[in-house]
C-alpha atoms as a PDB file:
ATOM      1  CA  UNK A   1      51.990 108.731 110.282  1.00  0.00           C
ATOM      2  CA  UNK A   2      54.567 108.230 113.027  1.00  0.00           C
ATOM      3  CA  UNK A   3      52.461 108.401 116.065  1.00  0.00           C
ATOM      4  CA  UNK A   4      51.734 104.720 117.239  1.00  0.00           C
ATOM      5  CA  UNK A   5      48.460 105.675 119.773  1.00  0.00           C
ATOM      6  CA  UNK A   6      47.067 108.312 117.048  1.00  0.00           C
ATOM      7  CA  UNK A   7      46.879 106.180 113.980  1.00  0.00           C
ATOM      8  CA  UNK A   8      44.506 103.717 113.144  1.00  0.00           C
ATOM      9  CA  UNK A   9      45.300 100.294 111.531  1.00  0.00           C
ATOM     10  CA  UNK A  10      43.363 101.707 108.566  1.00  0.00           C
ATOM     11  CA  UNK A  11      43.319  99.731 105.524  1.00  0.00           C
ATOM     12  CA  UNK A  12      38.619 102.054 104.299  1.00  0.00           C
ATOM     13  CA  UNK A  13      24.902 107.313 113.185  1.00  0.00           C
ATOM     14  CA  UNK A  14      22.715 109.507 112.804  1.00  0.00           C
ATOM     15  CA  UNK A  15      23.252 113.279 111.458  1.00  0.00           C
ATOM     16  CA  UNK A  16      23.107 114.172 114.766  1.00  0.00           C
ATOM     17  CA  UNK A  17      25.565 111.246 116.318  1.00  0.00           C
ATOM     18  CA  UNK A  18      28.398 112.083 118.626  1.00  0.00           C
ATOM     19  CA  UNK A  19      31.525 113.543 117.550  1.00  0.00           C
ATOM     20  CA  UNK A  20      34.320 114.518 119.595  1.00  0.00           C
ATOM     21  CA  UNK A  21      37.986 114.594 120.002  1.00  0.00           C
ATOM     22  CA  UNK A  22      39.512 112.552 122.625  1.00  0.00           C
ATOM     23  CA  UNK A  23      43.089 114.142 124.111  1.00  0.00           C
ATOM     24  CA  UNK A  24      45.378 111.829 125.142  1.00  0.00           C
ATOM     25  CA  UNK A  25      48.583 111.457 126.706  1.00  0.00           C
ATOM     26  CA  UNK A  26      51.328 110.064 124.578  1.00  0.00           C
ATOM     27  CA  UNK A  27      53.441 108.651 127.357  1.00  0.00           C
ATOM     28  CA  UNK A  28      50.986 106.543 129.693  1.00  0.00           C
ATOM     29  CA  UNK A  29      48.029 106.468 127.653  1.00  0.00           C
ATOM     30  CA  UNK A  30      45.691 103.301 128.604  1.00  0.00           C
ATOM     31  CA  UNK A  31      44.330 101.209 125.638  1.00  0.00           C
ATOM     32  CA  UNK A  32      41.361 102.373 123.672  1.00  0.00           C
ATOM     33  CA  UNK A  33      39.066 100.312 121.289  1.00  0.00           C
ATOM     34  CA  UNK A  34      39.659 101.245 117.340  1.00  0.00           C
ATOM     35  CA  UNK A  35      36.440 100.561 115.008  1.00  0.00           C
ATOM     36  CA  UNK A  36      36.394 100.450 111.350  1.00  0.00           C
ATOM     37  CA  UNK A  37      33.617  99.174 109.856  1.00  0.00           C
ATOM     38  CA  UNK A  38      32.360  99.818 106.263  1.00  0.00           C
ATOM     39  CA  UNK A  39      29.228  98.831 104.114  1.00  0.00           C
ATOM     40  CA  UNK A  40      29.007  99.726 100.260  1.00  0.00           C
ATOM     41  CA  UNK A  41      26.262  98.680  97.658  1.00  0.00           C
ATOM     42  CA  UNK A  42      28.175  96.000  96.593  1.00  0.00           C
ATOM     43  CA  UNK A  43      27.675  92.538  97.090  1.00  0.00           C
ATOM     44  CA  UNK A  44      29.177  92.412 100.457  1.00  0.00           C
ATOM     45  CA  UNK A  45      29.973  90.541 102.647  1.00  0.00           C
ATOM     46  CA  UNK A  46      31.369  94.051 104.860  1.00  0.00           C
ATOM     47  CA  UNK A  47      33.894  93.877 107.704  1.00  0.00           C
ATOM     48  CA  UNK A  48      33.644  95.614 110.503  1.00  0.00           C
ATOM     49  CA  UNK A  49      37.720  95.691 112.144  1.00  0.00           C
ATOM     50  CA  UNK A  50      38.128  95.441 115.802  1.00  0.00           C
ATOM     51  CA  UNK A  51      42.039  96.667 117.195  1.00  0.00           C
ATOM     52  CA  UNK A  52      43.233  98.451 120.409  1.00  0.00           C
ATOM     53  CA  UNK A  53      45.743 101.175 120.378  1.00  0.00           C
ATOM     54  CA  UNK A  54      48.928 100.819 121.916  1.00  0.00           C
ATOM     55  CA  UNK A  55      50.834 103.163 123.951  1.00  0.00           C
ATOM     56  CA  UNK A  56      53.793 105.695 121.588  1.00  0.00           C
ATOM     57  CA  UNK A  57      56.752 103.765 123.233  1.00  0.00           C
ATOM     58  CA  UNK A  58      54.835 100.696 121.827  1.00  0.00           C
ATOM     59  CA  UNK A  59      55.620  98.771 119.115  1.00  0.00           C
ATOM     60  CA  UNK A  60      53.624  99.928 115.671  1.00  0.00           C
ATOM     61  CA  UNK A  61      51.382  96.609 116.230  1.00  0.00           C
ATOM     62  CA  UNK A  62      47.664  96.900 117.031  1.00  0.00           C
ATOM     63  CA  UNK A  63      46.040  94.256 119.068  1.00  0.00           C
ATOM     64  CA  UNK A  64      42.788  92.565 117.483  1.00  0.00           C
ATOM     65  CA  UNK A  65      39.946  92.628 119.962  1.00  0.00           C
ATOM     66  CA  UNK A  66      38.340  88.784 119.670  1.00  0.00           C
ATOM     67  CA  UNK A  67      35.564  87.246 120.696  1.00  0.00           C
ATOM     68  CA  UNK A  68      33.439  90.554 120.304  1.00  0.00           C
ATOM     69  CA  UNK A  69      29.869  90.177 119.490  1.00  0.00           C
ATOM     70  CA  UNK A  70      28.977  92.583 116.818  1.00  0.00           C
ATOM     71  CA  UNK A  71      26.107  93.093 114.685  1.00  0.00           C
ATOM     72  CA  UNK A  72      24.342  95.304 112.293  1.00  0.00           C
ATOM     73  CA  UNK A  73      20.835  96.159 111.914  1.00  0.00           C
ATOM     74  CA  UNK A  74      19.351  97.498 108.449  1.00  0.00           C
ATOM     75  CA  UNK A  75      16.894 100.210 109.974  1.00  0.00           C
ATOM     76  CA  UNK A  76      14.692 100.417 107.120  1.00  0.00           C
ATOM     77  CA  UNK A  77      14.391  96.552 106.620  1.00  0.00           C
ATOM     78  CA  UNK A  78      14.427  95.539 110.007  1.00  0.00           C
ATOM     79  CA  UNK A  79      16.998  92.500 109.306  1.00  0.00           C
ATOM     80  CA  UNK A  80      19.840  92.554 111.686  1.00  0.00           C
ATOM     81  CA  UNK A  81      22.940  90.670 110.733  1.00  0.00           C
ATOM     82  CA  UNK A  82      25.193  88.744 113.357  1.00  0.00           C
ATOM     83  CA  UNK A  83      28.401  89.300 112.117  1.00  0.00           C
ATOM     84  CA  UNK A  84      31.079  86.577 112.374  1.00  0.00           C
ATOM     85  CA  UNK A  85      34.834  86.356 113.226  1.00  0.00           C
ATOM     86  CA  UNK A  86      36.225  85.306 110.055  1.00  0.00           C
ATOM     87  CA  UNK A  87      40.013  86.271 111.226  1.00  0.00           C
ATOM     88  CA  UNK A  88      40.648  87.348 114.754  1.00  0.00           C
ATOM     89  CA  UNK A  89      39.479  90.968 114.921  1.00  0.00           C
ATOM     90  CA  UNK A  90      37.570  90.513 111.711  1.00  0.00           C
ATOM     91  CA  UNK A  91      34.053  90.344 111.690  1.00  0.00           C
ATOM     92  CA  UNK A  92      32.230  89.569 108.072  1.00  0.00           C
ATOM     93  CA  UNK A  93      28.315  89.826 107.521  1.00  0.00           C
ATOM     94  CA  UNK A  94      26.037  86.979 106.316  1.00  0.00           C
ATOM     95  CA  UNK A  95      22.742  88.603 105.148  1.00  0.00           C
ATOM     96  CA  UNK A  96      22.955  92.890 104.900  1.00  0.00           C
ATOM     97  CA  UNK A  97      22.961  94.024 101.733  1.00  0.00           C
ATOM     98  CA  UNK A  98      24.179  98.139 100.723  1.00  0.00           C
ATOM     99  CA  UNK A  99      21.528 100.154  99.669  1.00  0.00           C
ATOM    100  CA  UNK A 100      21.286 103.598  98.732  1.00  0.00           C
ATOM    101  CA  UNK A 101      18.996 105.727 101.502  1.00  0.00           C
ATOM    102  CA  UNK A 102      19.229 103.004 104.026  1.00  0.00           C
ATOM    103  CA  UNK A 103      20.468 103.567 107.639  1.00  0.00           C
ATOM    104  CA  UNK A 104      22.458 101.112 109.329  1.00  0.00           C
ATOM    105  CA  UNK A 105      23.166 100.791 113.079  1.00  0.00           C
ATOM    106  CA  UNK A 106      26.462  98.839 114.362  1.00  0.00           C
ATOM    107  CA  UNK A 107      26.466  97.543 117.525  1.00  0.00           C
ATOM    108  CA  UNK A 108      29.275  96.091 119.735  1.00  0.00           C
ATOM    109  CA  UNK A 109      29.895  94.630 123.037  1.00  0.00           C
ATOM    110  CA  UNK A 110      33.189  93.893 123.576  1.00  0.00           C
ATOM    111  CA  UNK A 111      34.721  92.843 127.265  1.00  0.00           C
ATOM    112  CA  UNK A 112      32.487  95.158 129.235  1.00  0.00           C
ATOM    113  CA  UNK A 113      32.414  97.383 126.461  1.00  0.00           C
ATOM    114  CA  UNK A 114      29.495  98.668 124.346  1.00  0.00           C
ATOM    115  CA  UNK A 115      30.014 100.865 121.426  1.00  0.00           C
ATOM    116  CA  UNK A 116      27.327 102.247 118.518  1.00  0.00           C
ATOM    117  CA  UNK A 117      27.080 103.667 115.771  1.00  0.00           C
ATOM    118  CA  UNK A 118      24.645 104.398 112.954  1.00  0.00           C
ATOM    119  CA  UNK A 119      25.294 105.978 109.067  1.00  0.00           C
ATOM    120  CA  UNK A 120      22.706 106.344 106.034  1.00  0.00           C
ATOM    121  CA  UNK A 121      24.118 105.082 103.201  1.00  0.00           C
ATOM    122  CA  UNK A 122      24.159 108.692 100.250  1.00  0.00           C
ATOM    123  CA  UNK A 123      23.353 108.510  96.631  1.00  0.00           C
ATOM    124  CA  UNK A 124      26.082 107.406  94.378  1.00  0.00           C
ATOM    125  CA  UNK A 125      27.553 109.385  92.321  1.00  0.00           C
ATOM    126  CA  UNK A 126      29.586 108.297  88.761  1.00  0.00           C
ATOM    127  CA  UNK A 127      32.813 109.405  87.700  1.00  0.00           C
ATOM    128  CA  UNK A 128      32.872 111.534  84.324  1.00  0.00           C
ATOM    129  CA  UNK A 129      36.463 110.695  83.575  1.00  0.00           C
ATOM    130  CA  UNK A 130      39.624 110.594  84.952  1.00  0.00           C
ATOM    131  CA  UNK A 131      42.324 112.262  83.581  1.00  0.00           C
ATOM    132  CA  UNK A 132      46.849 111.624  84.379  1.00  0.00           C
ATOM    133  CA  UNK A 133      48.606 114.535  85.225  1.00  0.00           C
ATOM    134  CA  UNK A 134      52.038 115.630  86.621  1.00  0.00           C
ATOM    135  CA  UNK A 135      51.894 117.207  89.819  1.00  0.00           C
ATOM    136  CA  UNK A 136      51.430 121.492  88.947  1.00  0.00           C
ATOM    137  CA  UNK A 137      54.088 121.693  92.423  1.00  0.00           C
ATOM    138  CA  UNK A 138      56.613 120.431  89.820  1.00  0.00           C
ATOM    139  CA  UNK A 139      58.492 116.938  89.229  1.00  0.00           C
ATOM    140  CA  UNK A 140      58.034 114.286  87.242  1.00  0.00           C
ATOM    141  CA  UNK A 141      55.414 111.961  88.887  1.00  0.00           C
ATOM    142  CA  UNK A 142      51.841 111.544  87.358  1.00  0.00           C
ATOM    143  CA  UNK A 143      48.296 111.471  89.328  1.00  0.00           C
ATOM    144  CA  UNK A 144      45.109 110.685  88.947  1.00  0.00           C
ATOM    145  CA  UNK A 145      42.215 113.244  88.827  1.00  0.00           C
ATOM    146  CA  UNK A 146      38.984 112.010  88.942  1.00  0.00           C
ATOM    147  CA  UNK A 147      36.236 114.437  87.121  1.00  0.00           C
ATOM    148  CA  UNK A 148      32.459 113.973  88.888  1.00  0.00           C
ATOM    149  CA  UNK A 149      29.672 116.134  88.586  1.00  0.00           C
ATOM    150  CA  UNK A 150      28.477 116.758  91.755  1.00  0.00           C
ATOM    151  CA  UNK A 151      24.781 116.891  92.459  1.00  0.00           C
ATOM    152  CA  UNK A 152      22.619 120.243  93.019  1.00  0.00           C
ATOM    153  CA  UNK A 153      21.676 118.963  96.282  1.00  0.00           C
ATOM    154  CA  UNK A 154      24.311 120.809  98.548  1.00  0.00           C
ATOM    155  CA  UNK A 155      26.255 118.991 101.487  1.00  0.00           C
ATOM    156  CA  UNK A 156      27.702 116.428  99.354  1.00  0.00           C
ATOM    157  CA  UNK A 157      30.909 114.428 100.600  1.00  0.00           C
ATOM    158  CA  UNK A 158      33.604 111.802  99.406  1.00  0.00           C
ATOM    159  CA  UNK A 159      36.514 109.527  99.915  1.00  0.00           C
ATOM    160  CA  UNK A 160      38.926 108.908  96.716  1.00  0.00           C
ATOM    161  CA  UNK A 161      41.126 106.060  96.468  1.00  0.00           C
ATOM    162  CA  UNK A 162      42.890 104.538  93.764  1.00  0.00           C
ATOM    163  CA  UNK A 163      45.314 101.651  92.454  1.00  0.00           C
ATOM    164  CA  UNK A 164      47.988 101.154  89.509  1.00  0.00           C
ATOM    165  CA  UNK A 165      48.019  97.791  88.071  1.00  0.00           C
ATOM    166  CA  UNK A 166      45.751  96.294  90.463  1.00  0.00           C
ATOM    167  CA  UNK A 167      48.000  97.718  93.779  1.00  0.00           C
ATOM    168  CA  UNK A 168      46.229  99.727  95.878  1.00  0.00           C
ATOM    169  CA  UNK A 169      47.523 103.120  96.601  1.00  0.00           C
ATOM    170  CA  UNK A 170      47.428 103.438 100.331  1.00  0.00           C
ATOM    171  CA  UNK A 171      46.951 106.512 100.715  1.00  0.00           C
ATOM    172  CA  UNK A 172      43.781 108.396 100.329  1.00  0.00           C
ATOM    173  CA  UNK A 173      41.667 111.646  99.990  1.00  0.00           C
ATOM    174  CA  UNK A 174      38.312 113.225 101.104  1.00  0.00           C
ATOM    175  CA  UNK A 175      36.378 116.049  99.534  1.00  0.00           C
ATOM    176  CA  UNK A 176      33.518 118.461 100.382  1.00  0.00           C
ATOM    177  CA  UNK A 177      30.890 120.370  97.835  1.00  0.00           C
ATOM    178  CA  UNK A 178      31.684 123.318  99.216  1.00  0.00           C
ATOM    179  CA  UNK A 179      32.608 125.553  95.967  1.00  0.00           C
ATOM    180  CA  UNK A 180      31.862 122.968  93.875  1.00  0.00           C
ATOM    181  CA  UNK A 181      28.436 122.346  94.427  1.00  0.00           C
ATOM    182  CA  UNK A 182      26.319 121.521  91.407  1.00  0.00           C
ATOM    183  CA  UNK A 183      29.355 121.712  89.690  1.00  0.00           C
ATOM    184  CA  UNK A 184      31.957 119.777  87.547  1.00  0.00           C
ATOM    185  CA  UNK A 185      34.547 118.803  89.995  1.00  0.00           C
ATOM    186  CA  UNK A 186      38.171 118.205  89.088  1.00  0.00           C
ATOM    187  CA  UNK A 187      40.557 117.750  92.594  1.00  0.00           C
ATOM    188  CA  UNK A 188      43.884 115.749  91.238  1.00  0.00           C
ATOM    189  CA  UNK A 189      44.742 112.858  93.831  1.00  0.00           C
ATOM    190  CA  UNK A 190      48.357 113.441  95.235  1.00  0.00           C
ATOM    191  CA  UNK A 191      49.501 110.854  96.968  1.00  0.00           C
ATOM    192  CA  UNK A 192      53.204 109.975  98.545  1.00  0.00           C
ATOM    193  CA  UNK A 193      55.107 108.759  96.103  1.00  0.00           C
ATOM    194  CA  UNK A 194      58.616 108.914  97.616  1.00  0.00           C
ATOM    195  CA  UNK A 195      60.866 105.329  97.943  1.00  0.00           C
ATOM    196  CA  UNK A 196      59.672 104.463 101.383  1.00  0.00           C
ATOM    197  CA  UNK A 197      55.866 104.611 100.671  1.00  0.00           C
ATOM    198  CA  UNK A 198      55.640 101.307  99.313  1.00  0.00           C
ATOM    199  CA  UNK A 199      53.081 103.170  96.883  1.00  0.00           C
ATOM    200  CA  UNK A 200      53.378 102.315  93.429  1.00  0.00           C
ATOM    201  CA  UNK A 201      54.204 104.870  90.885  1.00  0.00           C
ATOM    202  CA  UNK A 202      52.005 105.386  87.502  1.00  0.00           C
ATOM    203  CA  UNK A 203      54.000 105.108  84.441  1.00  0.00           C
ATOM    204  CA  UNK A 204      53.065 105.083  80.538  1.00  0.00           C
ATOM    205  CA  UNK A 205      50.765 101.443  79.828  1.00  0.00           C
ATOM    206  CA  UNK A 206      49.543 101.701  83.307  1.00  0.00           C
ATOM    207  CA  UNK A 207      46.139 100.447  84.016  1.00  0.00           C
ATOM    208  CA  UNK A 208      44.900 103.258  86.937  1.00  0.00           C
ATOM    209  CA  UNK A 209      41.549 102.760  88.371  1.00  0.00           C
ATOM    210  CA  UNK A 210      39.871 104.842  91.208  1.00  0.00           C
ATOM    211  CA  UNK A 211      36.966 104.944  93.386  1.00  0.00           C
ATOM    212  CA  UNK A 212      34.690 107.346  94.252  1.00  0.00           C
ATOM    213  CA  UNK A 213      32.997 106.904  97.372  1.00  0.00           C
ATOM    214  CA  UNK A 214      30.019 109.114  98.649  1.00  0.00           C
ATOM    215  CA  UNK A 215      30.256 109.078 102.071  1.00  0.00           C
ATOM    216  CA  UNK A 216      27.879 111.071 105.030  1.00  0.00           C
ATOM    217  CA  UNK A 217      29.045 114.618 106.738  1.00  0.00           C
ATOM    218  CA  UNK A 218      30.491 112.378 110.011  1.00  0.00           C
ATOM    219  CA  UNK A 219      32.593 110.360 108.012  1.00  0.00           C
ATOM    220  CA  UNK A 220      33.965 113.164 105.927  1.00  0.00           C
ATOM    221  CA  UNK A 221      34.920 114.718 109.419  1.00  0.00           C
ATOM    222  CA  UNK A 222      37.110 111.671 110.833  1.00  0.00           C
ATOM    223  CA  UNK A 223      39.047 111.470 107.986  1.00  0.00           C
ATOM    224  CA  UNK A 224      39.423 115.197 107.766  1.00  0.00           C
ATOM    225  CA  UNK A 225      40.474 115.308 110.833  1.00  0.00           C
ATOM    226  CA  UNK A 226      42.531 112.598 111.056  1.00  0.00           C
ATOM    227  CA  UNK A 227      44.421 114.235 108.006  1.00  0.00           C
ATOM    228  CA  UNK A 228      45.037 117.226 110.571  1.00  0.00           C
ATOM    229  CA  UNK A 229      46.639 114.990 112.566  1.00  0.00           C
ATOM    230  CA  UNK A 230      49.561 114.278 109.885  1.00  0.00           C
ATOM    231  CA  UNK A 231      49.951 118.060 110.313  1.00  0.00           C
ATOM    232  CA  UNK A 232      50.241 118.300 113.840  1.00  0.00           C
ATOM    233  CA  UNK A 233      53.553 118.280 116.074  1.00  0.00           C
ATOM    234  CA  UNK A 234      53.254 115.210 118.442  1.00  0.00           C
ATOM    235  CA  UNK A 235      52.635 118.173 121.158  1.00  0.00           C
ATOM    236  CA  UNK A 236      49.404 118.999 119.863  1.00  0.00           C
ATOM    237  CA  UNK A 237      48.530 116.032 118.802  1.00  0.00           C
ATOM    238  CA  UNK A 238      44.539 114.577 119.365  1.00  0.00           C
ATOM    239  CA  UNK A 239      42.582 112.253 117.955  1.00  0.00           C
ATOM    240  CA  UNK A 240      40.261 112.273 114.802  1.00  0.00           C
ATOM    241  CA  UNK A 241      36.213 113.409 115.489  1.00  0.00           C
ATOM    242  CA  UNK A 242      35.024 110.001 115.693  1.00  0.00           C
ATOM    243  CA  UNK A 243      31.106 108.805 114.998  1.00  0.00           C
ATOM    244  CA  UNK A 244      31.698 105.671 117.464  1.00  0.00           C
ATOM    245  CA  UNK A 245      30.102 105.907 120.742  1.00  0.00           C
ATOM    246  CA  UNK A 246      30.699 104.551 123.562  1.00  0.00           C
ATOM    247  CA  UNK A 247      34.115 105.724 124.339  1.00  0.00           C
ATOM    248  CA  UNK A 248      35.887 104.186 121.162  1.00  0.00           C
ATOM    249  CA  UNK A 249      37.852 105.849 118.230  1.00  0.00           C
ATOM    250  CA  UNK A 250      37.508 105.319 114.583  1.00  0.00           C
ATOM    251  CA  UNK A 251      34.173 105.491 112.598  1.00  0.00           C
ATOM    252  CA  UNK A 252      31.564 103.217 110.793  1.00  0.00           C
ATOM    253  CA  UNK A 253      30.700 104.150 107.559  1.00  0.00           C
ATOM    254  CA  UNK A 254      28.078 102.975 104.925  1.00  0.00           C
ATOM    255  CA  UNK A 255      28.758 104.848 101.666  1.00  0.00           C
ATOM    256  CA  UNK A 256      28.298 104.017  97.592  1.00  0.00           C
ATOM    257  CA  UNK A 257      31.547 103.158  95.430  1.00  0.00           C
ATOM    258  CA  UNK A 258      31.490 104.109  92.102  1.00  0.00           C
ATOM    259  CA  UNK A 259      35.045 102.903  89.924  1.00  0.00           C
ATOM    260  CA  UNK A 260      36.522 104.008  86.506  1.00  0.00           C
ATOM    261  CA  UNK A 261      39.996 102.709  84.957  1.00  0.00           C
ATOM    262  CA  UNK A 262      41.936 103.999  82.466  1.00  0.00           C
ATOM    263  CA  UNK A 263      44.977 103.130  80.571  1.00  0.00           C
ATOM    264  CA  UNK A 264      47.822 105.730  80.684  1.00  0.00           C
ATOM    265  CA  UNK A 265      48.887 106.995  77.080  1.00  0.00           C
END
């Protein structure tokens, strides 16, 4: 992603929470706060990432916001957790723990600043198998594909991400249940593979493992949308539908990881 204001320093509410796209103006576009917070149902601790957005002419380095206070409450337990700075613009938990059905609310005040957010952590769902195949758009590269079986229960949504040898691939995917629903579901993971990605390439005697994360319908929609972005001419460009409110971009997600490796034959 080329665009220095549009892309977040990405790494990885309510159904009814706010969701909007934010225009801006690529020239003279004043700073905005970047969120990206994540909880699993893993052991934790989770980070929630605070960064401002530079201007396009600027150089491709986001500012971390410090001195933030940010915390997050477990609705369903009552326990809020006071999150601390480990790095500057890193905030780790102490006592939240992921768990499946539970909604959790984030909550920062930074400067004069207040931004929220809440998301309900989905069921997890396990990977069948994963299978290596070359891309069917030709060449020689392999991919992953992940094979789930995807609940009866319609509305179902995930994030796919993956490494080789223990390196992640930084680039990632997000699905939907729409004509899969109930289903088997087989979506191979392209990702860039070209010299300048800095992504490693799977080979025969490659360990490959990837996760499968169940995330909520808002979360599915910023990184669907910020996918369109890639797409976009810098003209057109806008920002990604964000579940942050408050005036902020980026999104705070609490979502189930489920991983598989294999060994490539």
């Amino acid at each position: 992603m080329k665009n220095k204001l549009i892309v977040l320093a990405l790494a990885a509410f309510t159904f009814q929470s706010c969701q909007k796209v934010i225009n801006v103006n690529l020239n003279d576009s004043d700073p905005q706060y970047i969120v990206e917070g994540n909880i699993n149902d893993g052991p934790g601790p989770y980070t929630v990432k605070l960064t401002r957005s530079v201007n396009f002419s600027s150089s491709n380095s986001f500012p971390e916001v410090t001195g933030a206070v940010v915390a997050i409450k477990d609705v369903n337990s009552g326990i809020t957790d006071t999150l601390q700075e480990a790095t500057p613009g890193n905030y780790i938990t102490h006592s939240i723990v992921g768990q499946t059905g539970h909604t959790y609310e984030l909550y920062i005040k930074a400067d004069d600043h207040v931004f929220t957010s809440s998301s309900t952590m989905q069921q997890p769902v396990a990977l069948d198998t994963i299978d290596i195949q070359k891309s069917v758009f030709g060449g020689d590269d392999l991919y992953p594909v992940p094979v789930y079986t995807d609940p009866t229960t319609p509305n179902n949504r995930y994030k796919v991400t993956a490494s080789v040898n223990h390196q992640p691939i930084k680039d990632w995917t997000v699905r939907s249940d729409n004509v899969t629903n109930g289903q088997v579901a087989r979506f191979p993971f392209y990702y860039d593979t070209d010299d300048d990605s800095n992504n490693p390439i799977i080979k025969i005697g490659d360990s490959v493992f990837v996760n499968l994360q169940t995330i909520d319908s808002s979360v599915y929609e910023f990184y669907r949308t910020l996918d369109d972005t890639r797409e976009q001419n810098a003209a057109a460009l806008s920002n990604p539908l964000t579940n942050i409110k408050g005036g902020a971009m980026g999104y705070f997600s609490a979502g189930p990881i489920r991983t598989m490796g294999i060994k490539v034959q």
